[in-house]
C-alpha atoms as a PDB file:
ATOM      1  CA  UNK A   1       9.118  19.011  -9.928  1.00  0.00           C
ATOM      2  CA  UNK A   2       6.080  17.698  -8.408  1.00  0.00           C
ATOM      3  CA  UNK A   3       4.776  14.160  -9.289  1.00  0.00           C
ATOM      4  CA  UNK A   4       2.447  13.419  -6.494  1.00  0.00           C
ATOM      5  CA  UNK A   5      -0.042   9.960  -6.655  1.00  0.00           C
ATOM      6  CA  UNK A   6      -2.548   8.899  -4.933  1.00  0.00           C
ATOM      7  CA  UNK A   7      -2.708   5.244  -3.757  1.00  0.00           C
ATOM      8  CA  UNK A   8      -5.341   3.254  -4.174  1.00  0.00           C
ATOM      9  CA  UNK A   9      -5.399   1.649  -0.829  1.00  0.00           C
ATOM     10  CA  UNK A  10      -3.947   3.045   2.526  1.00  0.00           C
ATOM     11  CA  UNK A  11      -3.021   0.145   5.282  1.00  0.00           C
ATOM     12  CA  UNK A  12      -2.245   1.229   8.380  1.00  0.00           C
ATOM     13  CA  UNK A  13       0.323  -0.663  11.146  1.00  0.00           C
ATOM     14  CA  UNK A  14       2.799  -2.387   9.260  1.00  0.00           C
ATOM     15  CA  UNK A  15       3.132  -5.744  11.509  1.00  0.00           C
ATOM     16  CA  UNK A  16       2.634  -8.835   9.911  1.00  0.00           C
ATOM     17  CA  UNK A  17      -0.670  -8.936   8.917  1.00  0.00           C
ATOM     18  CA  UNK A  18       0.203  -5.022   7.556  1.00  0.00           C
ATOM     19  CA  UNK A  19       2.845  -6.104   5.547  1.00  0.00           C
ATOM     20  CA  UNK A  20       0.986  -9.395   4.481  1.00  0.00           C
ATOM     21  CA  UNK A  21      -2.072  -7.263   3.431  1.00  0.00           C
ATOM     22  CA  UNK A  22      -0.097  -4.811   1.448  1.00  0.00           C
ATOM     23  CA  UNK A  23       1.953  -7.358  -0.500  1.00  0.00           C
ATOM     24  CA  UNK A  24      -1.211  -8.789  -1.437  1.00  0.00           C
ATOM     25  CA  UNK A  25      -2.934  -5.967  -2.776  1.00  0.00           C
ATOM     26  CA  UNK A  26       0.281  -5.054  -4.675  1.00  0.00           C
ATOM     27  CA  UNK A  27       0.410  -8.381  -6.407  1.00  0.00           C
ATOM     28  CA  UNK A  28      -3.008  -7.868  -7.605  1.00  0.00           C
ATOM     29  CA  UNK A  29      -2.278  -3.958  -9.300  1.00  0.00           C
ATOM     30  CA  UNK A  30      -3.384  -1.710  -6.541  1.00  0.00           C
ATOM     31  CA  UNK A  31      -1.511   1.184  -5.777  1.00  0.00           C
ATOM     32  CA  UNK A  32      -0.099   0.692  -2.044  1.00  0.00           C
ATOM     33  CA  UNK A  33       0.898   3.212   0.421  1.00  0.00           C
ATOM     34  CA  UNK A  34       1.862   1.458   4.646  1.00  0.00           C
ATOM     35  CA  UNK A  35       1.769   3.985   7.070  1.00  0.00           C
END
């Protein structure tokens, strides 16, 4: 089975500010992937 999505955003380095800037766009709908 393959159920492959793309995200809407892609953030890169997940330091603080990573982390910080992914939770946010999360909270607002978008599709997240941290690399």
């Amino acid at each position: 089975m393959n159920n492959l999505q793309r995200p809407d955003v892609i953030v890169v380095g997940a330091g603080s500010a990573g982390c910080v800037l992914a939770d946010r766009l999360s909270q607002s709908g978008r599709s997240v992937l941290v690399i």
